[in-house]
Protein backbone atom coordinates (compact mmCIF):
# COMPACT_ATOMS: atom_id res chain seq x y z
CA UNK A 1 79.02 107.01 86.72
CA UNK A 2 81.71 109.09 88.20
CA UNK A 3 85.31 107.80 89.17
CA UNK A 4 84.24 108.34 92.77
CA UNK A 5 81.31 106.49 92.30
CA UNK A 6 83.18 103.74 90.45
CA UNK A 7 85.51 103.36 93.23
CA UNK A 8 82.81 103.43 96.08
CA UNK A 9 81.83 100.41 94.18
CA UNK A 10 85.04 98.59 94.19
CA UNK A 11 85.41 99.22 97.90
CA UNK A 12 82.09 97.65 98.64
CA UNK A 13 82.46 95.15 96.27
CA UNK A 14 85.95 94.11 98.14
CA UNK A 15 83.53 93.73 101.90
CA UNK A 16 83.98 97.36 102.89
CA UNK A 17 80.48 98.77 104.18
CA UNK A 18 79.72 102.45 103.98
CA UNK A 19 79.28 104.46 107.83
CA UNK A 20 79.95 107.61 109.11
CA UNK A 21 83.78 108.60 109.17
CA UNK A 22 84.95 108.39 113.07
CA UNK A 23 87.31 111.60 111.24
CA UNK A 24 84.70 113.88 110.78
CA UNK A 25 83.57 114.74 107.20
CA UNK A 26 81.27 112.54 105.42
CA UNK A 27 81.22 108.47 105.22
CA UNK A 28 83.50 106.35 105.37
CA UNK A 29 84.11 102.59 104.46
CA UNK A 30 84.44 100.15 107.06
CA UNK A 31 85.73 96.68 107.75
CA UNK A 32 84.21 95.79 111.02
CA UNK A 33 84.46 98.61 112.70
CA UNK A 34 88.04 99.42 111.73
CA UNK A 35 87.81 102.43 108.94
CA UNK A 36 89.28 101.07 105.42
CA UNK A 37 88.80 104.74 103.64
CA UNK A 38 87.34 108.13 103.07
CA UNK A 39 87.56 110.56 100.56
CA UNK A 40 88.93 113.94 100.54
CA UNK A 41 87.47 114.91 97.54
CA UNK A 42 86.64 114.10 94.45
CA UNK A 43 89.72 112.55 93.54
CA UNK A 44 91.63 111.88 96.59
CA UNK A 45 91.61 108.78 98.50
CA UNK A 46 92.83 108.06 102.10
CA UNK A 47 93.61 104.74 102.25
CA UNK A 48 94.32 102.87 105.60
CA UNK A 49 97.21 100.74 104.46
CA UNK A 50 99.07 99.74 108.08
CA UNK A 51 103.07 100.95 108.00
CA UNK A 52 103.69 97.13 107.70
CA UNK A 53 101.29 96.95 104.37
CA UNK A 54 103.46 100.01 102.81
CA UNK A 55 106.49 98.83 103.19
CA UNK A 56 105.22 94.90 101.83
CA UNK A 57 104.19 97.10 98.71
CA UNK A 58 107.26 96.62 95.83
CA UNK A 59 109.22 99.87 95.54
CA UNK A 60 107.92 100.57 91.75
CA UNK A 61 104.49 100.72 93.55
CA UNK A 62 105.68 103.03 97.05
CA UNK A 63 106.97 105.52 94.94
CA UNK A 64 104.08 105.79 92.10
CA UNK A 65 103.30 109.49 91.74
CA UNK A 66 99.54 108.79 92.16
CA UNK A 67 100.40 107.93 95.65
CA UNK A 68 100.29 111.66 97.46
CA UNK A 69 101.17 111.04 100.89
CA UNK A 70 104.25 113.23 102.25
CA UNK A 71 104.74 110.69 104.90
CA UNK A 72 104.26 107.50 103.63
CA UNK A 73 105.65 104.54 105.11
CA UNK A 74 105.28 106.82 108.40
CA UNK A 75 101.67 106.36 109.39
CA UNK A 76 99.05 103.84 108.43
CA UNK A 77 97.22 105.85 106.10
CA UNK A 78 98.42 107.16 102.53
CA UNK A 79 96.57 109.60 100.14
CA UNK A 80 96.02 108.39 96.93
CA UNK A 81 94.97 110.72 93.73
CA UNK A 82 92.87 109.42 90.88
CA UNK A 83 92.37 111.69 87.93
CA UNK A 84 91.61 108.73 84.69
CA UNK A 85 89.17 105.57 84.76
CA UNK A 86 92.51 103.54 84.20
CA UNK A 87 93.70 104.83 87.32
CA UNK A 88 91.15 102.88 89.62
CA UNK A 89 92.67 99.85 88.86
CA UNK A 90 95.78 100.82 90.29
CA UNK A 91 93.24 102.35 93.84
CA UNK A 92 91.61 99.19 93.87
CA UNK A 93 94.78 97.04 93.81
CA UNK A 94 95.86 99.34 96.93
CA UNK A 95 92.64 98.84 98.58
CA UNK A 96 92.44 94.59 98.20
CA UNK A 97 96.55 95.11 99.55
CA UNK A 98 94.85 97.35 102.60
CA UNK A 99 92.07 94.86 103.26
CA UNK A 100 94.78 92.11 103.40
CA UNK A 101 96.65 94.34 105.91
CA UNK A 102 93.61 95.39 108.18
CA UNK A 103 92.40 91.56 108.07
């Protein structure tokens, strides 16, 4: 199983459902019909997180390298990169913390 595929997992697993991106590009998950996520490759995730939910995040967490985005804390979605296994925990915490957010 690849990270991607690992992490597609995790999404749905967390209630996101899998639909064409209203972005462009390929699919996209979904709460409701509010996008959660897409990817931008193979190791890049766009994360909806709200501007509120980034700044909630603790400080250690906003300014993790993994964590991409040149604007962060300026629009509601941030890129994040994930390059190890070990990594996806730290996607996945994002993503429950973005769920929370979108709820």
């Amino acid at each position: 199983m690849t990270l991607r595929d690992d992490l597609s997992a995790r999404l749905q697993a967390l209630g996101a459902t899998l639909s064409p991106s209203r972005f462009g590009g390929e699919l996209a998950f979904h709460l409701g019909r509010r996008e959660l996520a897409h990817f931008h490759d193979a190791f890049t995730l766009d994360l909806r997180i709200t501007r509120k939910g980034f700044r909630e995040l603790e400080p250690s967490v906003r300014a993790d390298p993994r964590i991409v985005s040149p604007d962060a804390g300026k629009r509601d979605w941030i890129e994040v990169r994930f390059r190890r296994r070990a990594d996806l925990a730290f996607v996945e915490a994002l993503a429950r913390h973005a769920v929370r957010a979108n709820g």
